[in-house]
Protein backbone atom coordinates (compact mmCIF):
# COMPACT_ATOMS: atom_id res chain seq x y z
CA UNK A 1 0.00 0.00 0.00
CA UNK A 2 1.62 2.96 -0.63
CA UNK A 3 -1.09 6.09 -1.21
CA UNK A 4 -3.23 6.86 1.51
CA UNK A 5 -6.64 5.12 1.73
CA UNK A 6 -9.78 7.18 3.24
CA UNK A 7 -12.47 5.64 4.53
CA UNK A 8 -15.90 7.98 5.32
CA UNK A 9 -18.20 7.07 8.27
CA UNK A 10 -21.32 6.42 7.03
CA UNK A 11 -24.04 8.31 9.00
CA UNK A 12 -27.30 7.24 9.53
CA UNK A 13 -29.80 10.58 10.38
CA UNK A 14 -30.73 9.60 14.27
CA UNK A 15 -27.01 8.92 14.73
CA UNK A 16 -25.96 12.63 12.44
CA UNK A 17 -28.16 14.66 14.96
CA UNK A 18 -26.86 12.85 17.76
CA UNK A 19 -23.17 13.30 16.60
CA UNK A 20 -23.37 16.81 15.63
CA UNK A 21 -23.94 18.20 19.02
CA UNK A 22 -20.29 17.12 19.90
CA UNK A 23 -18.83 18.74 16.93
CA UNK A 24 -18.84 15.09 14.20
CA UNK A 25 -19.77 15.56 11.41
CA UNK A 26 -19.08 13.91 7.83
CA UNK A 27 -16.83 16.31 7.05
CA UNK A 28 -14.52 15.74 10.01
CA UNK A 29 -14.89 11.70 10.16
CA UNK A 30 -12.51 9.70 8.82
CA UNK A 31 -10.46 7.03 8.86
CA UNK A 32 -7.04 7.24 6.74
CA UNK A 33 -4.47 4.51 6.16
CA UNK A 34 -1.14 3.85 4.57
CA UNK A 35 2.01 1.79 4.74
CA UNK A 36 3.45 3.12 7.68
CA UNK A 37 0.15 5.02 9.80
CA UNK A 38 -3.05 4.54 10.80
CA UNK A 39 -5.57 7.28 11.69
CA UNK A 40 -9.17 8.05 13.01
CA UNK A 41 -10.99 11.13 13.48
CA UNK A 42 -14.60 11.95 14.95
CA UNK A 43 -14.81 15.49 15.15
CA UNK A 44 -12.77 16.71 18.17
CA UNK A 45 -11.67 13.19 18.89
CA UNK A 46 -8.36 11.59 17.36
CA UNK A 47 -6.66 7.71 16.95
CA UNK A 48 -3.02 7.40 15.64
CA UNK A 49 -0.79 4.91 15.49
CA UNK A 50 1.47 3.33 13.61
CA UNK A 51 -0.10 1.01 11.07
CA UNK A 52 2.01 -1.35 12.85
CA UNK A 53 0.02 -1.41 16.01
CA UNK A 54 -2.94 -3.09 14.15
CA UNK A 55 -2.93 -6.44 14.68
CA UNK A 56 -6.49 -7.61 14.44
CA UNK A 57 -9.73 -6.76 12.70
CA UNK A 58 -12.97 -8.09 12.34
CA UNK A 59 -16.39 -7.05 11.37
CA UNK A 60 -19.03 -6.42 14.62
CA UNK A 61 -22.52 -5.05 14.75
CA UNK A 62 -25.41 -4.18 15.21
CA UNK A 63 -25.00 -1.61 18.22
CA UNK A 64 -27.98 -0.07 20.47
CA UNK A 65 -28.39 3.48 19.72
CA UNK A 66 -28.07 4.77 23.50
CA UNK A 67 -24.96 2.94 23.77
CA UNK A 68 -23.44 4.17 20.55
CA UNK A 69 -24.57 7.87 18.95
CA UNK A 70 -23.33 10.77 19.71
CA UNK A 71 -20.13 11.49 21.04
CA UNK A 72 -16.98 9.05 20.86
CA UNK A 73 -18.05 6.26 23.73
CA UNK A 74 -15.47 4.41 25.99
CA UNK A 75 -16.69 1.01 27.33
CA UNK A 76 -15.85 0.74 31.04
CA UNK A 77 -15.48 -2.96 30.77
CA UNK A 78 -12.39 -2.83 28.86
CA UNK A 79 -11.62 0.66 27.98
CA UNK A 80 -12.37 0.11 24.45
CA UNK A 81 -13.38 3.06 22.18
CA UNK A 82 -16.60 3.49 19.37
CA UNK A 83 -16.73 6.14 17.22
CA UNK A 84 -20.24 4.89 15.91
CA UNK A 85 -22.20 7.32 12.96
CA UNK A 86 -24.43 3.81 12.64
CA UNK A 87 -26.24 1.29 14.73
CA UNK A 88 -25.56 -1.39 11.79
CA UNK A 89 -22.22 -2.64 11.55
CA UNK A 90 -18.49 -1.74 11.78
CA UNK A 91 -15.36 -2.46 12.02
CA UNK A 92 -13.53 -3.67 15.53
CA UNK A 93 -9.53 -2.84 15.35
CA UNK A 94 -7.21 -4.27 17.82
CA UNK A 95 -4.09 -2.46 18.78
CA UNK A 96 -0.97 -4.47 20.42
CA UNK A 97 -0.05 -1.49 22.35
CA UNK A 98 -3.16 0.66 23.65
CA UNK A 99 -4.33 4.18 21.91
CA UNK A 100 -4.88 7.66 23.20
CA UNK A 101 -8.01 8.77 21.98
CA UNK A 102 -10.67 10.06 24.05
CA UNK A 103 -8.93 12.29 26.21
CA UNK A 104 -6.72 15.02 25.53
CA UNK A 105 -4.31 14.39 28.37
CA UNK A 106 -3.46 11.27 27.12
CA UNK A 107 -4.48 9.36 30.58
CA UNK A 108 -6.54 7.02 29.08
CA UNK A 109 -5.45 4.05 26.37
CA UNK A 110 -7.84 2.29 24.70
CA UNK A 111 -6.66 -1.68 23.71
CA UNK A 112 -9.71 -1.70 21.11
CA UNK A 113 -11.83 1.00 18.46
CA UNK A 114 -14.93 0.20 16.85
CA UNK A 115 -15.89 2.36 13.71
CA UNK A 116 -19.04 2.80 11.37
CA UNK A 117 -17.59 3.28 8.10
CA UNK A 118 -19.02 3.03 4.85
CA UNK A 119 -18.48 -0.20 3.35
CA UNK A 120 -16.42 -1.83 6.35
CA UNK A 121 -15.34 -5.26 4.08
CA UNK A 122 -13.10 -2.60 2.74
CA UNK A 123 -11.72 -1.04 5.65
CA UNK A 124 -11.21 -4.97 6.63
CA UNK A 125 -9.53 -5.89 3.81
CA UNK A 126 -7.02 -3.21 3.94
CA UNK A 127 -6.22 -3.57 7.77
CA UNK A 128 -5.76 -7.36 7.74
């Protein structure tokens, strides 16, 4: 892989109304990958790593709305991270060495990050 790949969240309107009262919107959601990085952005919140850190990815869904829209979620069973524009599937990414993401301190490092892109197969297919 050499160019950089972007991948778009795809939103689904509940989840666009919920999102853009944080600041996400389509325009700032992404997901970009190349040969040597790998980076995710929901509005204010930010992923990156070096590509890597990947080890693992696999397809996951569906998600319950109140557990997923709006702003970027952290699970407090295992600190993972969702930045979820859909309640219908995604794409779950496992890091070898946890990610900053949700906080701007840095305090917190996710092991795990779920995301809603359009066309995930694709996203999978590049990541594993």
């Amino acid at each position: 892989m050499n160019a950089a790949q972007r991948f778009e969240f795809r939103f689904d309107p509940a989840y666009r109304r919920a999102a853009a009262i944080f600041g996400v919107r389509p325009s700032n959601a992404w997901i970009e990958l190349d040969a040597g990085r790998f980076e995710a952005r929901y509005g204010p919140w930010r992923v990156s790593t070096p590509r890597s850190n990947v080890v693992r990815a696999s397809i996951t869904g569906p998600y319950a709305m109140w557990k997923t829209a709006g702003p970027a979620r952290l699970a407090i069973t295992d600190k993972g991270l969702t930045f979820a524009s859909n309640g219908d599937r995604g794409v779950l990414i496992d890091f070898e060495t946890p990610v900053t993401g949700l906080d701007r301190l840095g305090l917190l490092h996710h092991p795990e990050l779920t995301v809603t892109v359009a066309g995930p197969e694709r996203l999978l297919e590049a990541l594993n």
